[in-house]
Protein backbone atom coordinates (compact mmCIF):
# COMPACT_ATOMS: atom_id res chain seq x y z
CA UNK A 1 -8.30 48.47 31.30
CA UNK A 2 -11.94 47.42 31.34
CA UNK A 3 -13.25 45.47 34.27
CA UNK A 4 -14.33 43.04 32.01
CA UNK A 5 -11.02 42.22 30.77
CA UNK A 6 -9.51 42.39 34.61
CA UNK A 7 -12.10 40.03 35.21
CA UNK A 8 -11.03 38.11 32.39
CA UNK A 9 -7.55 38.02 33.39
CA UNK A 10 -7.77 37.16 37.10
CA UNK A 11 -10.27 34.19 35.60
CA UNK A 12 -7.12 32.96 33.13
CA UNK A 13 -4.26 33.16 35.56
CA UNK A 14 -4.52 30.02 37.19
CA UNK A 15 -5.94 27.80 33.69
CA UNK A 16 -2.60 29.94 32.34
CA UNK A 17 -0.16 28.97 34.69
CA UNK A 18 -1.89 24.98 34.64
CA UNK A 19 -0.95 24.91 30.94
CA UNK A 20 2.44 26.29 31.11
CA UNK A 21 3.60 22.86 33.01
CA UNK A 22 1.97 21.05 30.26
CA UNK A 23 3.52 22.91 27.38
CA UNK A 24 6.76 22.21 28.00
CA UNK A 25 6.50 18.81 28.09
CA UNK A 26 4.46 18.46 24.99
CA UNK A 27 6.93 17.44 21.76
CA UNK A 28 7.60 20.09 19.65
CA UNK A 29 6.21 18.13 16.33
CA UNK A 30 2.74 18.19 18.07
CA UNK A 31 2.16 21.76 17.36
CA UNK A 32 2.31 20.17 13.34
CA UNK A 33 5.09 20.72 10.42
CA UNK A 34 6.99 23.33 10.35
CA UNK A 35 5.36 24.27 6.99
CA UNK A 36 2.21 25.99 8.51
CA UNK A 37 3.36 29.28 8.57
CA UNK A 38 4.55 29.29 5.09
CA UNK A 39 1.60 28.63 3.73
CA UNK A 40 -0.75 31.04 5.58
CA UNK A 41 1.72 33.55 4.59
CA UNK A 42 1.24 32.66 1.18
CA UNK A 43 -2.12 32.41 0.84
CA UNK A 44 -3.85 34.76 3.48
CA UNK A 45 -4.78 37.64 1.02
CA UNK A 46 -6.69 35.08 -1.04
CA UNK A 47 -8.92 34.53 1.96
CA UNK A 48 -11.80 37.36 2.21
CA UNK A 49 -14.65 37.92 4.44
CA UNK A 50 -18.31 38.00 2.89
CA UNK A 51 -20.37 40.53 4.21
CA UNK A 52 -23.82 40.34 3.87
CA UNK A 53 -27.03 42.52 4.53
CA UNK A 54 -30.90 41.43 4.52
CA UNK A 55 -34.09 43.24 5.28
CA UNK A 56 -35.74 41.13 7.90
CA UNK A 57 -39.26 41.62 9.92
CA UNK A 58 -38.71 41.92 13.18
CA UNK A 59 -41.93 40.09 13.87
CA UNK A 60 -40.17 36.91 12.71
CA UNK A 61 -38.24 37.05 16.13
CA UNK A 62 -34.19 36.75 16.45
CA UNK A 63 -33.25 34.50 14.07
CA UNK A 64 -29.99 33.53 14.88
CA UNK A 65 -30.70 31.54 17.17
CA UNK A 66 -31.69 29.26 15.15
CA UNK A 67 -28.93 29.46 12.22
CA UNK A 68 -26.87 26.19 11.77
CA UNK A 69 -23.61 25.89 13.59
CA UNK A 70 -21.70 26.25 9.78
CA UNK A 71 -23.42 29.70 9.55
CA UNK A 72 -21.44 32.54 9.01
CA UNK A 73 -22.13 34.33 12.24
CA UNK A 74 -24.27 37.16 12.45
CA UNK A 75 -23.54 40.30 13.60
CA UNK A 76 -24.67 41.38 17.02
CA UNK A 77 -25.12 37.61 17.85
CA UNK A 78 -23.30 36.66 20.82
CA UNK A 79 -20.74 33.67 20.23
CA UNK A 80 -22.35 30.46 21.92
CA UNK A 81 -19.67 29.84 24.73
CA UNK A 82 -19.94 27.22 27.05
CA UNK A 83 -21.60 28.82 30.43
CA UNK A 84 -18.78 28.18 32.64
CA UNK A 85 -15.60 29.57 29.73
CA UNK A 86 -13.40 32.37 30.91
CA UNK A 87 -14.43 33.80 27.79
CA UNK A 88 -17.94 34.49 28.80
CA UNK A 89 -17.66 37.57 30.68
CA UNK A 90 -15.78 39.41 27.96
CA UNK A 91 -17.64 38.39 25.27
CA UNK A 92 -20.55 39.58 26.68
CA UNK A 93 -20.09 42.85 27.15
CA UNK A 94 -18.09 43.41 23.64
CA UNK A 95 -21.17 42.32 22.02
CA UNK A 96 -23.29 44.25 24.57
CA UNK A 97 -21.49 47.68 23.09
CA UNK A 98 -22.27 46.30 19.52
CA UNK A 99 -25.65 46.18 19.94
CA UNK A 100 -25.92 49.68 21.09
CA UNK A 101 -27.67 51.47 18.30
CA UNK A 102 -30.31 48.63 17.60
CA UNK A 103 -34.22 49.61 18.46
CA UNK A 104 -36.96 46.96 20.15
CA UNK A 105 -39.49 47.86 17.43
CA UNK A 106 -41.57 45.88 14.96
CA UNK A 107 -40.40 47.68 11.78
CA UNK A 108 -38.21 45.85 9.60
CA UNK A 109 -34.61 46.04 10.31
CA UNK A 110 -31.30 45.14 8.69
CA UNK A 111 -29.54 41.93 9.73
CA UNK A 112 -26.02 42.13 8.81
CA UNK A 113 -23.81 38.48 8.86
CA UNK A 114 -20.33 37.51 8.48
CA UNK A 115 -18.39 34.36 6.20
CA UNK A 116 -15.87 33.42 4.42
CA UNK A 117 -14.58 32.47 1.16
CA UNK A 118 -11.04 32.90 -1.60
CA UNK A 119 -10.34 34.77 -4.80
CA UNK A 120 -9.63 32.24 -7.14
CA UNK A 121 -9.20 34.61 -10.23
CA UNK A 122 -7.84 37.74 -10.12
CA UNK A 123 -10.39 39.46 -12.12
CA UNK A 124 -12.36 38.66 -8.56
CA UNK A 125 -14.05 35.69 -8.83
CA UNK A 126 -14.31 34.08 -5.03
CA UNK A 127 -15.98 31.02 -3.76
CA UNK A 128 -18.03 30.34 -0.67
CA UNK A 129 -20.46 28.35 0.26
CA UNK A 130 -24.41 29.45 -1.03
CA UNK A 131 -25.71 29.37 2.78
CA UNK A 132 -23.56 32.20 3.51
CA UNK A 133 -24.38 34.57 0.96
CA UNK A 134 -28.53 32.73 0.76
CA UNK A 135 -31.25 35.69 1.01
CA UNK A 136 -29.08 38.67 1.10
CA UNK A 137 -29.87 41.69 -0.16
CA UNK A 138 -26.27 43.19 -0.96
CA UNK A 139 -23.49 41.08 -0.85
CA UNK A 140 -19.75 42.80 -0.07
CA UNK A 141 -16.20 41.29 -0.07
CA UNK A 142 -13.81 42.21 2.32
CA UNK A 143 -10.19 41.86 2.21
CA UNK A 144 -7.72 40.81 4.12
CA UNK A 145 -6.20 44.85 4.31
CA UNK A 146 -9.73 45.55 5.02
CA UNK A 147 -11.00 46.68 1.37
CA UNK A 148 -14.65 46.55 1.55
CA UNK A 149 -15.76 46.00 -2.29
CA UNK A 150 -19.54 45.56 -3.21
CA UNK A 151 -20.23 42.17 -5.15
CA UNK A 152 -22.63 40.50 -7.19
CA UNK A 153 -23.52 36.61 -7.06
CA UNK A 154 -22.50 34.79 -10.41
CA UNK A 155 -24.57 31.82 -9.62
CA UNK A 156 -25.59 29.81 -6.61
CA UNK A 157 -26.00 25.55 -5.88
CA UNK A 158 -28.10 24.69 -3.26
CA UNK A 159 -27.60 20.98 -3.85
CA UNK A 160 -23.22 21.49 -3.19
CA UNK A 161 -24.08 24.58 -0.92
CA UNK A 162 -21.72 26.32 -3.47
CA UNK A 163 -22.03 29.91 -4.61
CA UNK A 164 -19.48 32.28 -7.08
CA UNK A 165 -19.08 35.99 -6.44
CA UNK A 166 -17.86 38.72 -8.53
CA UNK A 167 -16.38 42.15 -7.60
CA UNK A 168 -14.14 44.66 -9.42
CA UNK A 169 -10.83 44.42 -7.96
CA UNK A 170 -8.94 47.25 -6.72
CA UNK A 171 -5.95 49.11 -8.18
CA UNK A 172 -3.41 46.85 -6.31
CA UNK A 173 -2.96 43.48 -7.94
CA UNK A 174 -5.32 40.44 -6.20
CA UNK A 175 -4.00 37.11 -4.86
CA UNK A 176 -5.93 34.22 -5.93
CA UNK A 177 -5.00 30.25 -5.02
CA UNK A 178 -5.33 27.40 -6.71
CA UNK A 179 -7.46 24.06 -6.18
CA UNK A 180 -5.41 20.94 -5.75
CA UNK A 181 -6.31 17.41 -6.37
CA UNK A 182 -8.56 16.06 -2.94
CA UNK A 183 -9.01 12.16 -4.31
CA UNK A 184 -4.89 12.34 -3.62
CA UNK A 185 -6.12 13.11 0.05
CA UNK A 186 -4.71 11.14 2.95
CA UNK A 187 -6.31 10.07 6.22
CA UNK A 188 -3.97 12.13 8.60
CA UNK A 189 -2.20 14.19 6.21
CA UNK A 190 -1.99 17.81 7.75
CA UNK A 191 -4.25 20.22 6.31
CA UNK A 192 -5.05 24.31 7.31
CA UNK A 193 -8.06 26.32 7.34
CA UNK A 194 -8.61 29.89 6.81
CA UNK A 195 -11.45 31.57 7.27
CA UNK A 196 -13.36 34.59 9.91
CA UNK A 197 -15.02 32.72 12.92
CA UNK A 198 -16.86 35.04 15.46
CA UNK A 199 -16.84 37.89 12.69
CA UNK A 200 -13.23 38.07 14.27
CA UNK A 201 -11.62 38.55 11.03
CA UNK A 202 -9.12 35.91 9.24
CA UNK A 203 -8.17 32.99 11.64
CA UNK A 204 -5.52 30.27 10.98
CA UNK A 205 -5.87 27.18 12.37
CA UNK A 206 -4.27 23.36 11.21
CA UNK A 207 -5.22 19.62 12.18
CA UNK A 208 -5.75 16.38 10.00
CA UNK A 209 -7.77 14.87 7.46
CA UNK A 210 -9.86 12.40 10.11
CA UNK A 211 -12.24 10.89 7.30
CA UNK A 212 -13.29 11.34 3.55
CA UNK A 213 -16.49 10.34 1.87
CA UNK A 214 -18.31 11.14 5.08
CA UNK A 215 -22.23 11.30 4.08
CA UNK A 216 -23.69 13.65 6.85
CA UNK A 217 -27.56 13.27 5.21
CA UNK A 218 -27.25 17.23 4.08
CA UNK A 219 -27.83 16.67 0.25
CA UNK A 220 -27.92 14.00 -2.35
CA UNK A 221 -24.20 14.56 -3.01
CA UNK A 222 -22.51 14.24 0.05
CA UNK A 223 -18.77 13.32 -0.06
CA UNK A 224 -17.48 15.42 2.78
CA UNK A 225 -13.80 15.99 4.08
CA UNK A 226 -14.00 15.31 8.14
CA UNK A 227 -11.02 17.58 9.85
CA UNK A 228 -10.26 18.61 13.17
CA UNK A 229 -9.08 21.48 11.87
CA UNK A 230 -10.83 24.52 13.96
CA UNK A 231 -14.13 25.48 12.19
CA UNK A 232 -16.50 27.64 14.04
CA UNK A 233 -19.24 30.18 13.08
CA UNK A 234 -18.29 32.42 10.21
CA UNK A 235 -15.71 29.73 8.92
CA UNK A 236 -18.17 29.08 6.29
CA UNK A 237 -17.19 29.27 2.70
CA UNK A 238 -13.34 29.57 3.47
CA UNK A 239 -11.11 27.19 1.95
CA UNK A 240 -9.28 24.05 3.67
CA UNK A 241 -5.40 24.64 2.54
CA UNK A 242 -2.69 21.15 2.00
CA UNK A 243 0.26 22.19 2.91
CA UNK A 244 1.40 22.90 -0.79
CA UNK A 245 -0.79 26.16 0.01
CA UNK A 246 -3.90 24.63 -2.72
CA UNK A 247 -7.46 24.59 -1.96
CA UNK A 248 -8.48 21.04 -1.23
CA UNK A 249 -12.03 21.59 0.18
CA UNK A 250 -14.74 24.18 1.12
CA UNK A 251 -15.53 24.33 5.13
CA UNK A 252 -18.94 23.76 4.75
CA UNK A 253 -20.49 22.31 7.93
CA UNK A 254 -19.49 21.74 12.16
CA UNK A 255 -21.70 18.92 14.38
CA UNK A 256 -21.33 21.12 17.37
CA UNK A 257 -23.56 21.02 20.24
CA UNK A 258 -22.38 24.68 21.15
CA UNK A 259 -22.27 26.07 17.92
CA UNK A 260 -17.90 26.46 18.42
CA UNK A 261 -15.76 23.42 17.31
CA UNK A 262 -15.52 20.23 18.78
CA UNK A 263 -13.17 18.95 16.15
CA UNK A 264 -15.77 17.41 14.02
CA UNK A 265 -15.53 19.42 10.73
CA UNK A 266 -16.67 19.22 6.86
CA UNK A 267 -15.45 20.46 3.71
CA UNK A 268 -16.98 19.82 0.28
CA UNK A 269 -13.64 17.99 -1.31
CA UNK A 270 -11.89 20.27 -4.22
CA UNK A 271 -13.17 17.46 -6.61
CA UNK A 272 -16.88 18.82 -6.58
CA UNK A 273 -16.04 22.35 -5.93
CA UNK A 274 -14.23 22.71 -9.32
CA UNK A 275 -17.03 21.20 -11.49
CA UNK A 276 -19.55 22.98 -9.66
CA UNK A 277 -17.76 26.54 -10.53
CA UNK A 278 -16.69 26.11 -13.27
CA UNK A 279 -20.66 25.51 -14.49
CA UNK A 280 -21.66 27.91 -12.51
CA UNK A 281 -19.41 30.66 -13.89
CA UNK A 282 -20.15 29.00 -17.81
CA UNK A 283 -23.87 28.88 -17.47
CA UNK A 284 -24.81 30.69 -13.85
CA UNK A 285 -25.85 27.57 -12.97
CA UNK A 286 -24.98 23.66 -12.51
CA UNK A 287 -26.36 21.56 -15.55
CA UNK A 288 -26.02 17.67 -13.81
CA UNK A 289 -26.48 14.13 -16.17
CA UNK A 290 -29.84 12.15 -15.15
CA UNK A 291 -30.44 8.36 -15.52
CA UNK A 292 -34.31 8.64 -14.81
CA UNK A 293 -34.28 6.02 -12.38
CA UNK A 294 -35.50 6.06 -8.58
CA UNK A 295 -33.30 3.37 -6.31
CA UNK A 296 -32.69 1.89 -3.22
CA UNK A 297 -30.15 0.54 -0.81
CA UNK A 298 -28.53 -2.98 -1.52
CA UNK A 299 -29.24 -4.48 1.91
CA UNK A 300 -27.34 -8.00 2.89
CA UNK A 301 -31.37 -9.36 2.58
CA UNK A 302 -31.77 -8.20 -0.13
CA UNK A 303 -28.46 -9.12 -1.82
CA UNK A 304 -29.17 -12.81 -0.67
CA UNK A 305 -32.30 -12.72 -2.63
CA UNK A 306 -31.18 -11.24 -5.52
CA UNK A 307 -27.88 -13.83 -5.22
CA UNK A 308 -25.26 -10.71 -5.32
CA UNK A 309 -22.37 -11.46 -3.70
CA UNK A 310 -21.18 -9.95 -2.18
CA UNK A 311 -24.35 -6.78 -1.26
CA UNK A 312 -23.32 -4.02 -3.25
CA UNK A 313 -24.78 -1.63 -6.34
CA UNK A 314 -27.93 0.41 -6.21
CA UNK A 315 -30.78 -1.30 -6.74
CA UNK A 316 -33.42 -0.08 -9.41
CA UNK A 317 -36.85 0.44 -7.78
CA UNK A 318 -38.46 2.32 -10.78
CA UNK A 319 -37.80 3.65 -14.09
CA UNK A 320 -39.28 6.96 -15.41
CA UNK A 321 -41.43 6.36 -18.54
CA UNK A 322 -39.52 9.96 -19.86
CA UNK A 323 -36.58 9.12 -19.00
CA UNK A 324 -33.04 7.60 -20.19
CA UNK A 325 -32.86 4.64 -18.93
CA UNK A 326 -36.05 3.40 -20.05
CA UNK A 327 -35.31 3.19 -24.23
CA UNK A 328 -31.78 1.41 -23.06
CA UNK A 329 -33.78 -1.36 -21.35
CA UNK A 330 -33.17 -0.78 -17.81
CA UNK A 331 -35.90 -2.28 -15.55
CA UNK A 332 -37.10 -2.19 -11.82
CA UNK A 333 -35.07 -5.28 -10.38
CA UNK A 334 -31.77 -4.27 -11.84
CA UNK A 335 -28.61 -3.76 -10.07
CA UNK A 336 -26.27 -0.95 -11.27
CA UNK A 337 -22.57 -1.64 -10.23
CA UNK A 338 -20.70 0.05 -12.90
CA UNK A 339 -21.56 3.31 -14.39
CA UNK A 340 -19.37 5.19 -17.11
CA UNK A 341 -15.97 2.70 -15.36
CA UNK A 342 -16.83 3.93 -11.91
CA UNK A 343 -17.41 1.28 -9.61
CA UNK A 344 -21.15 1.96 -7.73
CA UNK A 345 -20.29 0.50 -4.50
CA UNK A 346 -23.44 1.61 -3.05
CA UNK A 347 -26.50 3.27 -3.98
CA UNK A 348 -24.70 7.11 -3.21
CA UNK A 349 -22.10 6.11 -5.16
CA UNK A 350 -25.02 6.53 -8.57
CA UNK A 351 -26.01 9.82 -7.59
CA UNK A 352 -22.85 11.52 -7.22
CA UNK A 353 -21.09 9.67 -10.54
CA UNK A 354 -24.46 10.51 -12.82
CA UNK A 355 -24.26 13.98 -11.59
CA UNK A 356 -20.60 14.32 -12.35
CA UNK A 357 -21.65 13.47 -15.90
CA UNK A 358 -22.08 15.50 -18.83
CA UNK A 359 -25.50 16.05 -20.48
CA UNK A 360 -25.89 13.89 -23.73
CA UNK A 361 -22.93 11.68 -23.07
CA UNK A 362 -23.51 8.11 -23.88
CA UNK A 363 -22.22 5.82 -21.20
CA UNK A 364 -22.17 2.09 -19.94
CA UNK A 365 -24.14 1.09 -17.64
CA UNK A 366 -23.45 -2.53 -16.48
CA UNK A 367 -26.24 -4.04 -14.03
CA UNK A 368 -26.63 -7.54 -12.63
CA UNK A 369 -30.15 -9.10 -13.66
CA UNK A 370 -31.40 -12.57 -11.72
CA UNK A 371 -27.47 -13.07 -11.25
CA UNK A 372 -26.28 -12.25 -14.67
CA UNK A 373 -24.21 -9.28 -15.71
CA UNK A 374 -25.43 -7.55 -18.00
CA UNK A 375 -23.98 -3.66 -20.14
CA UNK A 376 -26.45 -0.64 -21.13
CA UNK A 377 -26.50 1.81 -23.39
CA UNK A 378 -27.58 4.79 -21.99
CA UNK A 379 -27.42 8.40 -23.21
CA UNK A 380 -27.94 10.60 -20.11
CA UNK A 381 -30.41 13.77 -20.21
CA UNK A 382 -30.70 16.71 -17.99
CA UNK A 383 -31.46 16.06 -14.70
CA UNK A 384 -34.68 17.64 -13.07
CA UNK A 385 -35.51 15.72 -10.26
CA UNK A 386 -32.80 13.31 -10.07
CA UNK A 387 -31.93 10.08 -8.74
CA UNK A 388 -33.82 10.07 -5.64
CA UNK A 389 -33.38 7.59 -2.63
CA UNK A 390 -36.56 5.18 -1.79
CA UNK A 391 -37.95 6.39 1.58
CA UNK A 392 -40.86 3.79 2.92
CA UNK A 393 -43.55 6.00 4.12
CA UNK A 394 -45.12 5.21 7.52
CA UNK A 395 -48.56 3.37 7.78
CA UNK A 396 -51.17 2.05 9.65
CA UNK A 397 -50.74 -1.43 10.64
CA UNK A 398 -54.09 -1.88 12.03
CA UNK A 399 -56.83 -3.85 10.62
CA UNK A 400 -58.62 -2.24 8.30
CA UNK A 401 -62.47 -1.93 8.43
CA UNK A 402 -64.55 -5.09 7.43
CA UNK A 403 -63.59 -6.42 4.42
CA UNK A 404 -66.17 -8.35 2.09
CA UNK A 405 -63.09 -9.89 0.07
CA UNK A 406 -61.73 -13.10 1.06
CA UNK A 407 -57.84 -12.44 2.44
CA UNK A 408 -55.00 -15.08 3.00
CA UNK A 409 -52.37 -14.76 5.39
CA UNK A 410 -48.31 -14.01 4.82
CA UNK A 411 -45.30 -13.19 6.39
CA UNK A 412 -47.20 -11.44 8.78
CA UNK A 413 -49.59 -9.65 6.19
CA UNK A 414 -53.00 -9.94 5.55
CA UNK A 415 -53.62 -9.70 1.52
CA UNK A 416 -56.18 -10.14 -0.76
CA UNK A 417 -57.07 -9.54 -4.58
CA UNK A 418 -57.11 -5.66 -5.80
CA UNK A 419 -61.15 -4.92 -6.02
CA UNK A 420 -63.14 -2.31 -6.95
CA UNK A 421 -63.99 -1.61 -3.08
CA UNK A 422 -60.24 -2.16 -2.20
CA UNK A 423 -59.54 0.17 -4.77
CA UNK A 424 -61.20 3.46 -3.62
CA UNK A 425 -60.13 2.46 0.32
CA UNK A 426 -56.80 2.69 -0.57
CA UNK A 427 -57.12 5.37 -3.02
CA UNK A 428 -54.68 3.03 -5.76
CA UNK A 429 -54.78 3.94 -8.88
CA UNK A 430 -55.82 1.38 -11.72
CA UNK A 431 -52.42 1.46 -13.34
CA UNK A 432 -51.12 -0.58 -10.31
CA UNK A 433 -51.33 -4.16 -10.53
CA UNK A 434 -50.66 -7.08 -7.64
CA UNK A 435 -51.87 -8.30 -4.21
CA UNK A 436 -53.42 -5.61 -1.88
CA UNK A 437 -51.71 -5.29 1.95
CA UNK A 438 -54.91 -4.87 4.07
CA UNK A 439 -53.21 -5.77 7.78
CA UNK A 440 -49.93 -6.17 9.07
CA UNK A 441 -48.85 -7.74 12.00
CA UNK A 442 -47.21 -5.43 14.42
CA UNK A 443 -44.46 -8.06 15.37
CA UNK A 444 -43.76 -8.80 12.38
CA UNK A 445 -40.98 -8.63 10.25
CA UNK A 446 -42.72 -6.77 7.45
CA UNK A 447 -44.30 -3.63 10.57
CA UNK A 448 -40.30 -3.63 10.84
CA UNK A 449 -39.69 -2.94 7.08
CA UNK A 450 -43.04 -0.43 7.42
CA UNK A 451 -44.79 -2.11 5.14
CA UNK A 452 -49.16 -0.73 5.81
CA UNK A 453 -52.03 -1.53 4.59
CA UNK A 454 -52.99 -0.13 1.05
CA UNK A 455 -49.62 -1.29 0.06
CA UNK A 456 -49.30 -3.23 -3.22
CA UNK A 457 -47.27 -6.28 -3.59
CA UNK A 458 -46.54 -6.45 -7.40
CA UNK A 459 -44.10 -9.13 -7.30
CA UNK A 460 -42.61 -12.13 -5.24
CA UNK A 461 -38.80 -13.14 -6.02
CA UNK A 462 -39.02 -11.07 -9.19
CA UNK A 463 -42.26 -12.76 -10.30
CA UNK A 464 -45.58 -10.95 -11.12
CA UNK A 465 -48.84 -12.10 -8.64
CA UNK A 466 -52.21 -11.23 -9.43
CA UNK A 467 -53.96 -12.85 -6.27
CA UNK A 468 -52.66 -13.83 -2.52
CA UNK A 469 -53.07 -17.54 -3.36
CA UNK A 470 -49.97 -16.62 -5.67
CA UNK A 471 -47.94 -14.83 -2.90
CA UNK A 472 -48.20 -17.79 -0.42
CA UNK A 473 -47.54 -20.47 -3.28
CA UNK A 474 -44.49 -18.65 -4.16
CA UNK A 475 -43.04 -17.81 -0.19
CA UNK A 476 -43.92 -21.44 0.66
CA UNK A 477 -41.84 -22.38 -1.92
CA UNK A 478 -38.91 -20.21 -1.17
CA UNK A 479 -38.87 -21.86 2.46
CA UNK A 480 -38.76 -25.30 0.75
CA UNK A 481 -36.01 -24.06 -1.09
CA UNK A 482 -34.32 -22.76 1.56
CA UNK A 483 -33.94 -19.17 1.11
CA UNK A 484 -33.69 -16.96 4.05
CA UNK A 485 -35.72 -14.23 3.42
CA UNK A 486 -38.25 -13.31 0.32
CA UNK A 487 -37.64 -9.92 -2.51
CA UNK A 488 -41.09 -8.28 -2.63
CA UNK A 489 -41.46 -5.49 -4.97
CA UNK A 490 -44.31 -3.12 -3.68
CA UNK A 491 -46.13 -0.13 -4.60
CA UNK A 492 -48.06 2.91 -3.18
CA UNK A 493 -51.13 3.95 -4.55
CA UNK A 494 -49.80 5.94 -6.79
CA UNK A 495 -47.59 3.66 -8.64
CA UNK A 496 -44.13 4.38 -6.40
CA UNK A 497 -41.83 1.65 -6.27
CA UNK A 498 -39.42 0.28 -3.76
CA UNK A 499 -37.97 -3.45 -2.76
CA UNK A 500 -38.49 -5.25 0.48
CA UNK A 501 -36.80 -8.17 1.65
CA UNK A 502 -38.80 -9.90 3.93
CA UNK A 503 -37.26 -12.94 6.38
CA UNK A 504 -38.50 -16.19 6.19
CA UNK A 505 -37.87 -17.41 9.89
């Protein structure tokens, strides 16, 4: 016996004997249905480790230290342990003896890491997540007897972090799972995940669905599963089990400030996972619909002004002259809430639902324009860039140098006509149109909403303005009105679109 692991064992008595009082009081149904065992039985030779190799320069420094908690963990990295864990002592010299063989110098070296993933063909087709199996230069699949078989990537999405292997399957027959239906998901339903944390090999552990739909800002297409289920390092890629033994998610991602599990888990739902391979083992590759529109958030303000109630859709900021929606007469302004029957509750809601949709199908498109609903036409193309999210982009909101041309003063901005002088300041091109920005007011509502100088207001409550006499005719007759805050639709110099509701206060 090591001294390590006498070490190890004097540290555990006492936490040991501390959680033997509390185990027998704890219910019996808290350890979770009986059911748990039968499954992992079931399914664990479906669940393989990924292996993976990469030539690295060992100029570029150690990094794993900086590979994100989901990672699959690399070999000869030391699991992050919390300084004060039992574990520490142990796990440091284990890795210690690991790294035995493994020079200082600055040639290149091999860095080998450790994931997971599931057969889900048994001519060896497995799944895992694309970050696991990203850069390598020879990819092998390990099973659960401890079969190491060389395999080749299929096709990789770096968009769903999704990736399908292929290897030639041994002389025994393969296990492979199915994927079950996760929209039939339930918030506390019991739920199992497989996979090889700590390069441990394969690792059972069970909690609950805590959330679905979680958006964690990782892609345009989040739509996570959150679990408490155990995921640590190396979990990556395996598969997150009901307890009818199918696949209803991919572990995918941990918030961890350790880099072990909190409880705070992600899995990319079975929904997305099974369009996303089956494309990518049609094609090599994911082929996803595109509207050709860029859009926004539907704020409360900007609902009010718009007079959507209640605030919901995604609001059109621009429409690409090349694109779809353009010929079936969507504009900036619009509001889509329906696309193909699917309700667009919110503006990630479009993304994900014109993504889901085939290439060259026609679909409805119902948006709400100044209060009416209205249904489009649209045939969807290819996407390229995509639907992408409006992101205001910081400026100044200093004064700008001496200015020759007479300015007028609103909602906290200074603005004047679009000149010749103002034209080259700002660098705006002459396709934009409107009132120039030339100051903002730091306390002001609009430095809140970052709106700079060298912004372009092209229109006021969905009306065009040409000059700033038009801009303060038109908010000082919104406040006569009574309307609580103002719709401006403003450019960038180069033409970019977005909405900002102003208040009126």
């Amino acid at each position: 016996m090591s001294d390590a692991f006498q070490a190890l064992t004097r540290r555990m008595l006492p936490l040991a004997a501390a959680i033997g009082f509390a185990v027998v009081a704890t219910p019996a149904f808290a350890r979770g249905p009986d059911g748990i065992a039968d499954v992992a039985e079931k399914v664990i030779d479906a669940v393989v480790n990924i292996s993976t190799s990469q030539t690295v320069d060992a100029k570029g420094g150690d990094e794993e230290k900086s590979s994100p908690p989901s990672r699959g963990n690399k070999r000869g990295a030391n699991p992050q342990l919390p300084p004060d864990s039992p574990f520490s002592e142990f796990f440091d010299e284990f890795f210690k003896n690991r790294r035995g063989g493994m020079g200082n110098g600055n040639s290149p070296r091999k860095v080998n890491s450790l994931g997971s993933g599931f057969i889900i063909d048994t001519d060896g087709t497995v799944v895992t997540n694309n970050h696991v199996i990203a850069d390598a230069d020879e990819i092998n699949v390990i099973l659960n007897d401890g079969t190491k078989i060389k395999a080749e990537l299929i096709g990789r999405d770096k968009k769903s972090d999704l990736a399908v292997l292929k290897f030639t399957p041994p002389e025994k027959k393969l296990t492979a799972v199915k994927f079950g239906d996760s929209d039939k998901l339930r918030l506390g339903e019991w739920v199992i995940a497989i996979g090889n944390p700590f390069s441990l090999g394969g690792t059972v552990t069970a909690g609950i669905v805590s959330a679905r739909n979680r958006d964690i800002n990782s892609g345009p297409y989040d739509n996570y599963i959150q679990t408490d289920a155990a995921i640590n390092r190396g979990n990556s890629g395996g598969p997150l089990f009901n307890l009818d033994g199918e696949v209803i998610g991919v572990n995918t991602a941990i918030i961890s400030p350790s880099g072990g599990s909190i409880g705070i888990g992600f899995a990319v739902p079975s929904k997305t996972v099974m369009g996303v391979v089956d494309q990518l083992r049609q094609f090599k590759e994911v082929r996803r619909g595109w509207l050709g529109v860029r859009i926004q958030q539907v704020t409360d303000e900007i609902a009010e002004s718009l007079n959507i109630k209640p605030a919901r859709g995604a609001l059109v900021a621009g429409v690409d002259d090349k694109g779809p929606a353009k010929p079936a007469g969507i504009e900036p302004g619009d509001v889509v809430v329906k696309f193909d029957g699917k309700d667009i509750k919110e503006m990630k809601d479009l993304p994900r639902a014109v993504a889901d949709t085939a290439v060259g199908k026609a679909v409805d498109v119902v948006i709400i324009r100044k209060g009416k609903e209205e249904t489009r036409k649209v045939t969807l193309g290819r996407l390229e860039d995509g639907e992408k999210p409006i992101e205001a982009s910081a400026k100044t909101t200093g004064p700008a140098e001496a200015e020759k041309t007479v300015t007028q003063k609103a909602l906290g901005l200074d603005l004047a006509g679009l000149s010749k002088d103002l034209r080259t300041r700002y660098k705006i091109k002459e396709s934009v149109k409107g009132v120039v920005v030339t100051n903002v007011d730091a306390a002001s509502d609009a430095a809140e909403k970052r709106l700079g100088a060298g912004d372009v207001i092209v229109e006021v409550a969905q009306e065009a303005v040409t000059n700033a006499a038009d801009v303060k005719k038109r908010v000082d007759q919104l406040k006569k009105d009574g309307k609580k805050s103002v719709l401006l639709l403003v450019s960038n110099g180069e033409g970019e679109l977005r909405f900002v509701a102003l208040s009126l206060k």
